[in-house]
N, C-alpha and C. Protein backbone atom coordinates (compact mmCIF):
# COMPACT_ATOMS: atom_id res chain seq x y z
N UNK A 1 0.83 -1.22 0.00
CA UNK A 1 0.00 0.00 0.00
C UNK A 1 0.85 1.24 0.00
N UNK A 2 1.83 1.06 0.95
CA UNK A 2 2.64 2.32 1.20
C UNK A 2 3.15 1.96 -0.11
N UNK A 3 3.79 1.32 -1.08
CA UNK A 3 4.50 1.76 -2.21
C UNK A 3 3.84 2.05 -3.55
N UNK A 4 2.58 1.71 -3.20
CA UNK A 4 1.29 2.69 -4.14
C UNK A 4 1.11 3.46 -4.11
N UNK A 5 1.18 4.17 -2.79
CA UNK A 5 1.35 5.68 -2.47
C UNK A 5 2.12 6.78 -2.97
N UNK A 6 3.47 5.65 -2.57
CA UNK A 6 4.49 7.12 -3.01
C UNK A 6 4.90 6.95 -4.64
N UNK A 7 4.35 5.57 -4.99
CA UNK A 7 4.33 5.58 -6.44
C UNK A 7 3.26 7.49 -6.94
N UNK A 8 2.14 7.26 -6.52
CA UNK A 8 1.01 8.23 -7.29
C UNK A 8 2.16 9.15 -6.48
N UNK A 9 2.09 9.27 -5.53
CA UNK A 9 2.37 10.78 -5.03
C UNK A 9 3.64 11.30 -6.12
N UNK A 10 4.51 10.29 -6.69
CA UNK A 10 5.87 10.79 -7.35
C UNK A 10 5.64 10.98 -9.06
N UNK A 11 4.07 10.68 -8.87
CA UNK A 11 3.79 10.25 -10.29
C UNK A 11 2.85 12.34 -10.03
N UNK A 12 2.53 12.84 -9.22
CA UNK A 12 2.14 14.01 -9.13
C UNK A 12 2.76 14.92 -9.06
N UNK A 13 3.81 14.42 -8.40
CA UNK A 13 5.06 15.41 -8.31
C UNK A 13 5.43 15.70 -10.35
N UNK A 14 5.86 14.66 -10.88
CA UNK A 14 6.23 14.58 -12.13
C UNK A 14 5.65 15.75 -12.90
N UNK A 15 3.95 15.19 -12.61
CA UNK A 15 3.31 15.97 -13.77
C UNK A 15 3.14 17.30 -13.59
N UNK A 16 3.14 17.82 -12.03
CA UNK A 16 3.65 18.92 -11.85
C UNK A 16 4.41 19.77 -12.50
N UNK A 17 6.02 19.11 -12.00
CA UNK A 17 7.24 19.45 -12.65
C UNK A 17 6.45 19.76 -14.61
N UNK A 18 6.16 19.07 -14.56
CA UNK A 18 5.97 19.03 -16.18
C UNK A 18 4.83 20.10 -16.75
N UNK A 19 3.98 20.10 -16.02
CA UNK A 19 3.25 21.56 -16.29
C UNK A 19 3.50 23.17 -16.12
N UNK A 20 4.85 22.42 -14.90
CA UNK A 20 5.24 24.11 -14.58
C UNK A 20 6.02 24.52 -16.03
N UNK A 21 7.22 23.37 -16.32
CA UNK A 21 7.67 23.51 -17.52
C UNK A 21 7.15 23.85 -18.72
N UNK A 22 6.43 23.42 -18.74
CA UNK A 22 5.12 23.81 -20.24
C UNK A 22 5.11 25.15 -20.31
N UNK A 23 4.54 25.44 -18.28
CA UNK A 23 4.04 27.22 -18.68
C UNK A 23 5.10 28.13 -18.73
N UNK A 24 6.34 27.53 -18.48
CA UNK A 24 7.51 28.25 -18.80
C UNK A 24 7.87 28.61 -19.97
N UNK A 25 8.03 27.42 -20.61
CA UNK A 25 8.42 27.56 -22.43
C UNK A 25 7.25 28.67 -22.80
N UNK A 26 5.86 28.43 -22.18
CA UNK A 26 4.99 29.41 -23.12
C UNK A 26 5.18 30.90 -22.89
N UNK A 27 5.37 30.80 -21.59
CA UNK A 27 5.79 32.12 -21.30
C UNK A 27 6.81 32.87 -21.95
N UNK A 28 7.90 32.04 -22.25
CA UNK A 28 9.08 32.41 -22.99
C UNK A 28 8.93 32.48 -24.56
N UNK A 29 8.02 31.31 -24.78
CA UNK A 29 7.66 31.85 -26.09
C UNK A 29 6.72 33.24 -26.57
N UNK A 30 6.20 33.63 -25.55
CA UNK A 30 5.13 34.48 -25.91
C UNK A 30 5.78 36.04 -25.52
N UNK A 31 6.76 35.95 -24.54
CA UNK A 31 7.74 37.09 -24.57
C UNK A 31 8.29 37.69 -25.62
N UNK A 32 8.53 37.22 -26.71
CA UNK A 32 9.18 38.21 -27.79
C UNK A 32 8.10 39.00 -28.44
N UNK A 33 6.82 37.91 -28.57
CA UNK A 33 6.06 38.80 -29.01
C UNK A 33 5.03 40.32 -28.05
N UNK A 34 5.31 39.51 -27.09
CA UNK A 34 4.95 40.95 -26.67
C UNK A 34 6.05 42.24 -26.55
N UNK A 35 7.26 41.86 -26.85
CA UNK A 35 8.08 43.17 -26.73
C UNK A 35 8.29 43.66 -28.14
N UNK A 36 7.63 42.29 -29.05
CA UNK A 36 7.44 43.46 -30.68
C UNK A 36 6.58 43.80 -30.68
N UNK A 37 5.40 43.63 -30.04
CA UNK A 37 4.15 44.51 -30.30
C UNK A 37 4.55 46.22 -29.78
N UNK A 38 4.91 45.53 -27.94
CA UNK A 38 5.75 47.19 -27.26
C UNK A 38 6.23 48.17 -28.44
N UNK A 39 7.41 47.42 -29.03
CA UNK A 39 8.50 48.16 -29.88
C UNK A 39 7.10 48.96 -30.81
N UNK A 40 6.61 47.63 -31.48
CA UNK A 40 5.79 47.91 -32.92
C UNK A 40 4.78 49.20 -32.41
N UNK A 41 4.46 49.40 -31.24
CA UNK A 41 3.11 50.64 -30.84
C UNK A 41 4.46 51.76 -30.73
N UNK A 42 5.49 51.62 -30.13
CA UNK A 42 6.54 52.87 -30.55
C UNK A 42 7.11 53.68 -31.53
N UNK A 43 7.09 52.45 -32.23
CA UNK A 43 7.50 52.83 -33.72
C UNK A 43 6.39 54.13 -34.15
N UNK A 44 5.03 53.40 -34.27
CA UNK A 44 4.09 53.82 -34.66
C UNK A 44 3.50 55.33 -34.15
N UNK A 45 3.99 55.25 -32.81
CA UNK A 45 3.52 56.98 -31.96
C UNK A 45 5.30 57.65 -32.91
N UNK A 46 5.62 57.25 -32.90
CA UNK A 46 7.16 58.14 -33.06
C UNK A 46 6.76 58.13 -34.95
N UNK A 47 6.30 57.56 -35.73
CA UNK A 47 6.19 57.91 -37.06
C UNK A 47 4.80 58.33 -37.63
N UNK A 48 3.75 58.87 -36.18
CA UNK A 48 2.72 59.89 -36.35
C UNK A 48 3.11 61.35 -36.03
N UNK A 49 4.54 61.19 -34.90
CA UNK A 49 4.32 62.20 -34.41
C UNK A 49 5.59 63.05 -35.85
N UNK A 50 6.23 62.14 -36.55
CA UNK A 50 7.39 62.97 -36.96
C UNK A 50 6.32 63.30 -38.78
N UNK A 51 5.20 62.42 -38.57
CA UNK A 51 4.55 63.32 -39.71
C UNK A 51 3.83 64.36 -39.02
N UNK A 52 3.77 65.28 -38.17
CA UNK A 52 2.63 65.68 -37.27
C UNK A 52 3.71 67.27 -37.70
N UNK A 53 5.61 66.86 -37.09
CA UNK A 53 6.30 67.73 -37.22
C UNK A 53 6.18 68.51 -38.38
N UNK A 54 6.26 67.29 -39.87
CA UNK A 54 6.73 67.80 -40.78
C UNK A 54 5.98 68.43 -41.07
N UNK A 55 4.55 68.57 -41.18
CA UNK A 55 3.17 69.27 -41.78
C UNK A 55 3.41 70.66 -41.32
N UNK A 56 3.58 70.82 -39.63
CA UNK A 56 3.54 72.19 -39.46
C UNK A 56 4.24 73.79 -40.35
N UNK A 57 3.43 74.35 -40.18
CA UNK A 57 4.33 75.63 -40.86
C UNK A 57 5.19 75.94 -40.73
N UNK A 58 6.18 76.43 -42.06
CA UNK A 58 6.90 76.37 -41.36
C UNK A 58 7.80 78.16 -40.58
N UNK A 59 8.21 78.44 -39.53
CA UNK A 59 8.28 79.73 -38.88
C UNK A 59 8.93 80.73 -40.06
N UNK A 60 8.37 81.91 -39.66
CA UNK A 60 9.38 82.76 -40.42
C UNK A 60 11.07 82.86 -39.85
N UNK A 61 11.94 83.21 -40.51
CA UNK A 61 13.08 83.11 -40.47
C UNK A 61 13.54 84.57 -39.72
N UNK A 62 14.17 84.59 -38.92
CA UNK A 62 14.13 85.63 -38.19
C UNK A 62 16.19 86.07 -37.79
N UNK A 63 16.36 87.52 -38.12
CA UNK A 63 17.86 87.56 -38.24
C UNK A 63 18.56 88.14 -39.80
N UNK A 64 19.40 88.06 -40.22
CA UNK A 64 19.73 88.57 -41.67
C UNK A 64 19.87 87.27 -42.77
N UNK A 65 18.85 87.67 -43.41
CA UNK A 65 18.25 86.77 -44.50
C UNK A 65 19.68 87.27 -45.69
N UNK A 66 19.74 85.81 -47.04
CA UNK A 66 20.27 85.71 -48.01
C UNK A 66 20.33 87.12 -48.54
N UNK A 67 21.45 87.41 -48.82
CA UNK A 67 20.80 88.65 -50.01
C UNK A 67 20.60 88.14 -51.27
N UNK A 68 19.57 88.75 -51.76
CA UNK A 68 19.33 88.25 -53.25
C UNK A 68 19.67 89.63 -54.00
N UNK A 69 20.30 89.13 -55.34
CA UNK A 69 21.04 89.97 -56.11
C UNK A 69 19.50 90.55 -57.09
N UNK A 70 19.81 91.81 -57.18
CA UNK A 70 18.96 92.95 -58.19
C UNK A 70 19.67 93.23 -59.55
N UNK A 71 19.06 93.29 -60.73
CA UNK A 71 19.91 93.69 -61.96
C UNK A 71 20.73 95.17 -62.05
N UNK A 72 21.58 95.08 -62.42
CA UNK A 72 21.99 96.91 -62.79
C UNK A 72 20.95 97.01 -63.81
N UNK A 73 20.81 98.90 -63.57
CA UNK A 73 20.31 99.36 -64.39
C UNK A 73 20.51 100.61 -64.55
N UNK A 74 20.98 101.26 -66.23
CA UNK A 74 20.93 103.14 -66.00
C UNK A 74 19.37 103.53 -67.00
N UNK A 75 19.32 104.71 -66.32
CA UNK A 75 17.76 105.12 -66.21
C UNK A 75 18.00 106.96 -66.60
N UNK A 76 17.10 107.29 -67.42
CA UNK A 76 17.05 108.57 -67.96
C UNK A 76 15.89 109.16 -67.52
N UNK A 77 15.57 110.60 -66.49
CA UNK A 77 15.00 110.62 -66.27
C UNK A 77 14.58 112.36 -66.15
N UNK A 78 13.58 112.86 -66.27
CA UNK A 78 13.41 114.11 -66.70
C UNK A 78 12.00 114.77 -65.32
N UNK A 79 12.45 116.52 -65.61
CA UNK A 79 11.19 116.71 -64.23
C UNK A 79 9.80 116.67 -64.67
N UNK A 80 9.99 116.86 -66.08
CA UNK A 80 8.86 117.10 -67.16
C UNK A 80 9.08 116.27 -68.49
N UNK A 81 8.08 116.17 -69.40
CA UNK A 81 8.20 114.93 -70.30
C UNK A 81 7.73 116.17 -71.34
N UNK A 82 7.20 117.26 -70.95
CA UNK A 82 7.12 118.02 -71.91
C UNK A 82 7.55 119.71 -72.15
N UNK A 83 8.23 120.15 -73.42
CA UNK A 83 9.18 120.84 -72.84
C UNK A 83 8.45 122.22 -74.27
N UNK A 84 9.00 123.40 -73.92
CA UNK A 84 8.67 124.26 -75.35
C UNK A 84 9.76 124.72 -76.07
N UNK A 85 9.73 125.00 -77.26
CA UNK A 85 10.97 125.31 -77.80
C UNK A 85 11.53 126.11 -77.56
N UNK A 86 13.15 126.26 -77.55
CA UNK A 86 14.27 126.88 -76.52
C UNK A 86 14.25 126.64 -75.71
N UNK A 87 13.68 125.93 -74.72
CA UNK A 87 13.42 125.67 -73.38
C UNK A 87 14.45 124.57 -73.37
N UNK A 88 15.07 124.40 -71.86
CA UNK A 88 15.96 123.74 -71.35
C UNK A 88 15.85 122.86 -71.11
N UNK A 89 16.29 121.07 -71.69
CA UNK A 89 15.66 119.86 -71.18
C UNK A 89 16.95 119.23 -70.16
N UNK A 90 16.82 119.15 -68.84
CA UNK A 90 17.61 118.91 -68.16
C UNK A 90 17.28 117.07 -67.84
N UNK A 91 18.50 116.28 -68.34
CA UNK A 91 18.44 114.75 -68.25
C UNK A 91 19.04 114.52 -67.56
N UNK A 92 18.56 113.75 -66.00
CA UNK A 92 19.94 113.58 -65.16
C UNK A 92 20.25 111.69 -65.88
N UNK A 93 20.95 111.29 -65.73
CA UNK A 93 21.64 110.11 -66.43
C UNK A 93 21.85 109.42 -64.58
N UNK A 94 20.93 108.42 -64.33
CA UNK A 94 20.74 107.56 -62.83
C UNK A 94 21.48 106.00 -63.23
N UNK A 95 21.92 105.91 -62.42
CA UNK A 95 22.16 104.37 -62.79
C UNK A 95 22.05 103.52 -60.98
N UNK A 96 21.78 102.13 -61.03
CA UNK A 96 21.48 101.70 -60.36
C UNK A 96 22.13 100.18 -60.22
N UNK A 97 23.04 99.98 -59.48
CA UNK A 97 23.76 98.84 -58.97
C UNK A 97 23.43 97.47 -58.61
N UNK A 98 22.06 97.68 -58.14
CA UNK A 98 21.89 96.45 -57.53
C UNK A 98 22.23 95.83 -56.27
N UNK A 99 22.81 94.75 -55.77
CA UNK A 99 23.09 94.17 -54.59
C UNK A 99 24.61 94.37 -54.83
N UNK A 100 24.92 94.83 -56.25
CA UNK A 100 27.01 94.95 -56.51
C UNK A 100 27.40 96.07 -55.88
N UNK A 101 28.65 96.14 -56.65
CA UNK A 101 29.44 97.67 -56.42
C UNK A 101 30.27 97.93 -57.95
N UNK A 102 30.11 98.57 -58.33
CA UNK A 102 30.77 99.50 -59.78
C UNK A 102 31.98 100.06 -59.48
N UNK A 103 33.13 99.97 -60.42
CA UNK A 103 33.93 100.82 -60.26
C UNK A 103 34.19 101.32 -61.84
N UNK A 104 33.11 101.33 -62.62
CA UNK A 104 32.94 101.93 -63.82
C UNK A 104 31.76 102.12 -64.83
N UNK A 105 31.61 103.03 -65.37
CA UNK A 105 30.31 102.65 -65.95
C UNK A 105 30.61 103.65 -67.42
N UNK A 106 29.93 102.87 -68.67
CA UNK A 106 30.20 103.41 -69.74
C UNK A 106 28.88 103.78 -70.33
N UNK A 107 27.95 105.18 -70.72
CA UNK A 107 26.51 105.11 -70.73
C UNK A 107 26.58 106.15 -72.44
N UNK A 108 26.33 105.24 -73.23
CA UNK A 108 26.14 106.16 -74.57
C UNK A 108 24.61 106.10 -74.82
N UNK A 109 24.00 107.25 -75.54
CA UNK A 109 22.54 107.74 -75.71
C UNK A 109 22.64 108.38 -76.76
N UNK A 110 21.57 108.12 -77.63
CA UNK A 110 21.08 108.32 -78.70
C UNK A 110 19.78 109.60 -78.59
N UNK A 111 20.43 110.24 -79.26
CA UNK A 111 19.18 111.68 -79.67
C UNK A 111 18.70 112.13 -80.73
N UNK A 112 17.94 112.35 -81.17
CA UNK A 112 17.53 113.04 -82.05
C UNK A 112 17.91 114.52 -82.44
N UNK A 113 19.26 115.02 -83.36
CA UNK A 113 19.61 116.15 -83.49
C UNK A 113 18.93 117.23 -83.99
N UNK A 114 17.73 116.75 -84.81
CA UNK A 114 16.81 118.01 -85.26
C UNK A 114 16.14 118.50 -84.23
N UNK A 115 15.78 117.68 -83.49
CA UNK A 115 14.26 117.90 -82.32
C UNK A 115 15.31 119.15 -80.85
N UNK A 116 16.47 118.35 -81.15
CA UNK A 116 17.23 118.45 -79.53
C UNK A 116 18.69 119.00 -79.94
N UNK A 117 19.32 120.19 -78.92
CA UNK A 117 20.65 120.02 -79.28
C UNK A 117 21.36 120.08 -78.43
N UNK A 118 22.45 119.64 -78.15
CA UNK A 118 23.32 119.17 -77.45
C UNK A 118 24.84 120.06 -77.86
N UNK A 119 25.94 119.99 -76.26
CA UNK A 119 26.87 120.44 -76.82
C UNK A 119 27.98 120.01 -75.66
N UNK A 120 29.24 120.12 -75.53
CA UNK A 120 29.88 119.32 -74.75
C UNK A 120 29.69 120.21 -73.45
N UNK A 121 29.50 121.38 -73.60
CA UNK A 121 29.54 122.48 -72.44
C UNK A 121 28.08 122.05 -71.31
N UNK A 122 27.18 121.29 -72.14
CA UNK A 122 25.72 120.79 -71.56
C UNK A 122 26.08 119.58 -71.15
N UNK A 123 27.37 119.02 -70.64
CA UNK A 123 27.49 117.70 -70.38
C UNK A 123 27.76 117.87 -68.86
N UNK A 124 27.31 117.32 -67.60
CA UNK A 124 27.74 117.59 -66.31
C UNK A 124 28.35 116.44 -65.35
N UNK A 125 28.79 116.42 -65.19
CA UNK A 125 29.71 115.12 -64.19
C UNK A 125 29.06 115.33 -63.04
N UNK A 126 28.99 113.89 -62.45
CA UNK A 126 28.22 113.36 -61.29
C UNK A 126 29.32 113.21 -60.33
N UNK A 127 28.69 112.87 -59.17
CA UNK A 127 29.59 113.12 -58.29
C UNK A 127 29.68 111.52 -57.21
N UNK A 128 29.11 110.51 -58.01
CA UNK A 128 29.51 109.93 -57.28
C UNK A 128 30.91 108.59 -58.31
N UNK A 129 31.58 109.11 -59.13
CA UNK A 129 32.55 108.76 -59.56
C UNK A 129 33.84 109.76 -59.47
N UNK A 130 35.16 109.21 -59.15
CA UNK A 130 36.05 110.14 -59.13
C UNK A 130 36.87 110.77 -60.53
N UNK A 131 36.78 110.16 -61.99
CA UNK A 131 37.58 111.05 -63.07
C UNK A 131 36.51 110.34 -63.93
N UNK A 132 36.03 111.53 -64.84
CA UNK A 132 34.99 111.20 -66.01
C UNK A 132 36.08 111.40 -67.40
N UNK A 133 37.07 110.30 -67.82
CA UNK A 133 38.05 110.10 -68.67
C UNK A 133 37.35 111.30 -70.16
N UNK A 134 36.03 110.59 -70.55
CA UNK A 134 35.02 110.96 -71.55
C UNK A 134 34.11 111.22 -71.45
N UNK A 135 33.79 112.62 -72.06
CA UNK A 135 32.34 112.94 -72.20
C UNK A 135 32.52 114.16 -73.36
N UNK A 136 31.83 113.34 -74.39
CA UNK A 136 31.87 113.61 -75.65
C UNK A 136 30.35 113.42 -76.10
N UNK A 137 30.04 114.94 -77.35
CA UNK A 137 29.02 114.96 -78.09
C UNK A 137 29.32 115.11 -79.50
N UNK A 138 28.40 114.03 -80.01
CA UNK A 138 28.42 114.34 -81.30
C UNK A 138 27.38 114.88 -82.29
N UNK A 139 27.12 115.86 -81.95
CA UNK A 139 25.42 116.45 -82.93
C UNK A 139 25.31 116.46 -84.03
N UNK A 140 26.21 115.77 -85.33
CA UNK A 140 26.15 115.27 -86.33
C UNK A 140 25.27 113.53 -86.11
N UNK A 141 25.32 112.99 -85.35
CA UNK A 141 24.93 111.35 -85.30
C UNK A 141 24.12 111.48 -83.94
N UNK A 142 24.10 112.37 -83.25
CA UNK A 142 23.16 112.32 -82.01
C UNK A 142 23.58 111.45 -81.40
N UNK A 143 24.83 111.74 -80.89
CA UNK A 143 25.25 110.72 -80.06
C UNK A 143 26.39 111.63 -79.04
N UNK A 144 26.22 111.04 -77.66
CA UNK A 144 26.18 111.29 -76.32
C UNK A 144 27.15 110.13 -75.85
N UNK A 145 28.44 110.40 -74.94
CA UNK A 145 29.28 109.09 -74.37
C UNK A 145 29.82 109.84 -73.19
N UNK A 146 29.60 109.25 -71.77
CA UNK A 146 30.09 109.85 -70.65
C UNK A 146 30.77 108.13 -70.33
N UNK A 147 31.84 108.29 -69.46
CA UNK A 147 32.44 107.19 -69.06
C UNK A 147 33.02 107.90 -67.38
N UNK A 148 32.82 106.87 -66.70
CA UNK A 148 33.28 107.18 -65.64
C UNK A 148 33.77 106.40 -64.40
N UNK A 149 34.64 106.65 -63.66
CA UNK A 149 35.46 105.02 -62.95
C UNK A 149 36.14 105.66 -61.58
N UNK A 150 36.39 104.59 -61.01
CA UNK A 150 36.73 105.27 -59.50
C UNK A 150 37.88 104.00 -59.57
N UNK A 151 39.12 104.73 -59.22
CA UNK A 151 40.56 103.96 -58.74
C UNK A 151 40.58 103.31 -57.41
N UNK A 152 39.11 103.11 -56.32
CA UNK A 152 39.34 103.28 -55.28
C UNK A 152 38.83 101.57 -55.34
N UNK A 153 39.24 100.63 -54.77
CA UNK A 153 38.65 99.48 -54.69
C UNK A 153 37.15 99.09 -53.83
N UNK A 154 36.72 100.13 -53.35
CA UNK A 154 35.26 99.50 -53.21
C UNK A 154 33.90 99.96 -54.04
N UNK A 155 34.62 101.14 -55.04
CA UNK A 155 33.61 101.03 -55.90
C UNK A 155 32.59 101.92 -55.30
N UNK A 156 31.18 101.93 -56.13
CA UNK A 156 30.09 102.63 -56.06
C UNK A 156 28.72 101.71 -56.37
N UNK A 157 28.05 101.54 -54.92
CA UNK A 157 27.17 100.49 -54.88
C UNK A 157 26.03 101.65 -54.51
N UNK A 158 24.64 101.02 -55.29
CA UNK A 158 23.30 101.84 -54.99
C UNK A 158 22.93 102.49 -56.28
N UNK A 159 22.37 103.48 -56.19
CA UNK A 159 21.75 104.14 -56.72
C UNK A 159 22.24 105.34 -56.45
N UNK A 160 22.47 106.50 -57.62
CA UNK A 160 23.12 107.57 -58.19
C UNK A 160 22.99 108.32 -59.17
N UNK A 161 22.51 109.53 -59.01
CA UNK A 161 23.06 110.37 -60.58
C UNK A 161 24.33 110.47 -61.14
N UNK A 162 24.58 109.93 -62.27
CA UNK A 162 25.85 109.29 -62.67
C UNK A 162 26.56 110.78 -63.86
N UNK A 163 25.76 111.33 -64.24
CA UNK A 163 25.59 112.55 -65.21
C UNK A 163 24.29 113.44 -65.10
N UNK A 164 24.71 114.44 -66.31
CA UNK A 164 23.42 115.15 -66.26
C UNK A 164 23.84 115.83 -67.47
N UNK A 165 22.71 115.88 -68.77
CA UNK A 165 22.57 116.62 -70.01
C UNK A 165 21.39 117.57 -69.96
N UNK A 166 22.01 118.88 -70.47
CA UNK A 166 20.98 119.87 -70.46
C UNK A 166 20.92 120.12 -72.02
N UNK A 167 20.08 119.28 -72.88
CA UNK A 167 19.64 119.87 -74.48
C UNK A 167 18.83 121.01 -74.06
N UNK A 168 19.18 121.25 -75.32
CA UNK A 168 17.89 122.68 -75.82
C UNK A 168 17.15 121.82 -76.67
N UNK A 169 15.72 122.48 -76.49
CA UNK A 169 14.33 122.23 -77.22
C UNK A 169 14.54 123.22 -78.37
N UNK A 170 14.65 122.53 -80.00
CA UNK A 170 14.98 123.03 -81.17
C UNK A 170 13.25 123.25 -81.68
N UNK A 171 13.18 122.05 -82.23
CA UNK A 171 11.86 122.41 -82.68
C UNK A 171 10.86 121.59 -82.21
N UNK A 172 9.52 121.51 -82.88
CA UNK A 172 8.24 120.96 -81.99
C UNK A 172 8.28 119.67 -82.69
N UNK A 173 7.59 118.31 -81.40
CA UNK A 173 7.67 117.37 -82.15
C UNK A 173 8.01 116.23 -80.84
N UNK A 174 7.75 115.16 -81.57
CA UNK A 174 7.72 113.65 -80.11
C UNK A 174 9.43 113.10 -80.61
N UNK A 175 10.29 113.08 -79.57
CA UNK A 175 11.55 112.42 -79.78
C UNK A 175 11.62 111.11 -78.55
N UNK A 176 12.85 110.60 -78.77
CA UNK A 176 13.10 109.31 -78.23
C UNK A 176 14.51 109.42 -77.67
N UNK A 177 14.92 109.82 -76.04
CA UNK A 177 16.29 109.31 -76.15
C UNK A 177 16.46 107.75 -75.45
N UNK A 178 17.43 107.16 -76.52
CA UNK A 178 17.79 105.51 -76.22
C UNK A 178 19.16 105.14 -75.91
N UNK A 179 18.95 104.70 -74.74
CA UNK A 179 20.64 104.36 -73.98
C UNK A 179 20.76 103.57 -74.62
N UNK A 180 22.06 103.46 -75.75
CA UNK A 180 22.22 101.81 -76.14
C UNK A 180 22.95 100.63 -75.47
N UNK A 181 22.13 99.55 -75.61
CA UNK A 181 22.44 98.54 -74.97
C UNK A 181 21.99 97.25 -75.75
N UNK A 182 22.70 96.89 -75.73
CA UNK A 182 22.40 95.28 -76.81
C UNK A 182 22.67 93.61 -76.29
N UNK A 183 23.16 94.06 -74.86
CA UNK A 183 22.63 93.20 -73.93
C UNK A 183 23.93 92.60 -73.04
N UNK A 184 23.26 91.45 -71.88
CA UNK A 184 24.04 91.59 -71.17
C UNK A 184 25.47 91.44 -71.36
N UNK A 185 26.46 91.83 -70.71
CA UNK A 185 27.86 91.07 -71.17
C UNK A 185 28.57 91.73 -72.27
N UNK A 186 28.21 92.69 -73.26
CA UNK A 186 28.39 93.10 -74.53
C UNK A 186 28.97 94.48 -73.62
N UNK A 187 30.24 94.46 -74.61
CA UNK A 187 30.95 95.89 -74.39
C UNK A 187 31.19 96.73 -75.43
N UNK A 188 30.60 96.86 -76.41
CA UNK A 188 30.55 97.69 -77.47
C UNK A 188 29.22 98.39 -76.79
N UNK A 189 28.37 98.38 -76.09
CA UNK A 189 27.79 99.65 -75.56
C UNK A 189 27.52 99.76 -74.61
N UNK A 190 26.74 100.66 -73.79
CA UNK A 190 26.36 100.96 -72.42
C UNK A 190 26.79 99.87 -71.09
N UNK A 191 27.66 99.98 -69.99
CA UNK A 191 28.22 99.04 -69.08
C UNK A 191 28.21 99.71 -67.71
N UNK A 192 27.86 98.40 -67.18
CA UNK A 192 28.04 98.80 -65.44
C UNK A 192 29.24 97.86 -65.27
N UNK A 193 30.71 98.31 -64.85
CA UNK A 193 31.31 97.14 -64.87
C UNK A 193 31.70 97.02 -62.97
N UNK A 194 31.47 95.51 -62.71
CA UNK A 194 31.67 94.99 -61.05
C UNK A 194 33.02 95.16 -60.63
N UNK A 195 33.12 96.03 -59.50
CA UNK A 195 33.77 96.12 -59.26
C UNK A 195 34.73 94.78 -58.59
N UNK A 196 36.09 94.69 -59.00
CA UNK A 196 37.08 93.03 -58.14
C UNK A 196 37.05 92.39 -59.82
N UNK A 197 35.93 92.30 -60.56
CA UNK A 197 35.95 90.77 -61.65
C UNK A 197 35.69 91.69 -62.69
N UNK A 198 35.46 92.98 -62.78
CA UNK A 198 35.44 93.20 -64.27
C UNK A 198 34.52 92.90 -64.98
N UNK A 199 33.23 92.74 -64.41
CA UNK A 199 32.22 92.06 -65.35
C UNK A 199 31.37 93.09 -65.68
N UNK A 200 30.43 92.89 -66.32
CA UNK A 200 29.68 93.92 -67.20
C UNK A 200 28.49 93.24 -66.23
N UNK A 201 27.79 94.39 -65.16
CA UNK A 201 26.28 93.59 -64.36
C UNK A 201 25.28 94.44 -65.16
N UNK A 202 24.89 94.77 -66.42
CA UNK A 202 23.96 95.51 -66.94
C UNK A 202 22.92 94.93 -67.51
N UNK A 203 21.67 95.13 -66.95
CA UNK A 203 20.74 94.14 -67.55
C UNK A 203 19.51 94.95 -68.22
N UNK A 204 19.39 96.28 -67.32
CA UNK A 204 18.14 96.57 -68.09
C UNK A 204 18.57 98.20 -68.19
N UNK A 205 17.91 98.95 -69.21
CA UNK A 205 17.77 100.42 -69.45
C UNK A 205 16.01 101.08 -69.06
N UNK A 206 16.15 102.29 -68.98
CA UNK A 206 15.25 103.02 -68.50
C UNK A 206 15.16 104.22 -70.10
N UNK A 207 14.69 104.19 -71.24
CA UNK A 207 14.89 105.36 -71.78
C UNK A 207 13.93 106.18 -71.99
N UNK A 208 13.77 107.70 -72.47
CA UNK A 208 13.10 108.31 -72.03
C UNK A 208 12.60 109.41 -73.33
N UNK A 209 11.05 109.44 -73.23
CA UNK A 209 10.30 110.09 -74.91
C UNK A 209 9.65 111.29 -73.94
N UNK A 210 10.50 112.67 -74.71
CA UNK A 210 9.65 113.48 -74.86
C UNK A 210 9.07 114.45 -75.51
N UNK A 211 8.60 115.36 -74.98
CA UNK A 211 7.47 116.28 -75.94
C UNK A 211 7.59 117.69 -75.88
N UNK A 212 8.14 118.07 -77.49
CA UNK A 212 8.76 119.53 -77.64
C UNK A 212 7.60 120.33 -78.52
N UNK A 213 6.82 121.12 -78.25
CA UNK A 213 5.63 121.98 -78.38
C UNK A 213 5.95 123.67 -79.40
């Protein structure tokens, strides 16, 4: 009897042992997956929240922004567009830099010699270049050439009256004066040249029609 006993009793013990084991392995098996699910719900808050970032607006930029570069440009510009005959047409000759700096500028203009006349004594130097080499008229071809350059290495950045022509109003009638320019880079006419590289920054003209009565 007694060895029937401790037979079952060792036969309980066993299956014990053997169930605890079972719930061990399961346990262990079922551990990875719960720490990829963990991971997998992390993932998932961390790749809502970094689309959540990217959507927002985004701030203005605050401090000294890029400079962005402006074209040169020379510009003809008058107090009146309409003038009477003999009367004095005073052209100041503006030119405009951009985000550069100039240490030369070459500005030829085209006139009409019947309408307008011109003479070298009506030619006026600006003051924000230091030696105007040329300034020449030709009232046979209506043609106008001021050149002007600064030896100083930083040049002349901004905006400036670069010259100034005072025609006389000849006779009555609609004229056209045209800075020539035939485009960028071209040095056979009108130039803003950069100061350091020598380049020609000239992109646009301003020219100017008016009206002799």
């Amino acid at each position: 009897m007694n060895e029937t006993k401790n037979m079952d009793d060792l036969n309980v013990q066993e299956n014990n042992q053997v169930n605890n084991l079972i719930v061990r392995i399961k346990s262990f098996v079922s551990l990875p997956r719960f720490i990829f699910l963990i991971l997998g719900l992390i993932l998932l808050a961390e790749l809502i929240y970094a689309i959540q970032v990217l959507t927002l607006p985004v701030p203005p930029v605050e401090g000294r922004l890029p400079i962005q570069l402006k074209a040169g440009k020379i510009l003809l510009n008058v107090p009146k567009n309409t003038y009477q005959i003999n009367e004095v047409v005073p052209v100041a000759v503006n030119i405009d830099t951009g985000s550069q700096a100039v240490n030369g500028v070459d500005v030829i203009i085209n006139y009409d010699p019947k309408i307008l006349e011109a003479t070298p004594g009506g030619l006026l130097k600006g003051r924000i270049f230091e030696e105007y080499p040329n300034m020449t008229v030709d009232a046979g071809k209506g043609l106008i050439a001021v050149s002007g350059i600064n030896n100083s290495q930083d040049g002349f950045g901004g905006i400036g009256q670069f010259a100034a022509i005072n025609f006389r109003a000849k006779i009555a009638g609609t004229t056209l004066l045209t800075i020539d320019f035939k485009g960028k880079g071209s040095t056979i006419d009108s130039n803003l040249v950069e100061t350091g590289i020598s380049k020609d920054i000239l992109e646009q003209v301003v020219n100017l029609e008016l009206v002799v009565q």
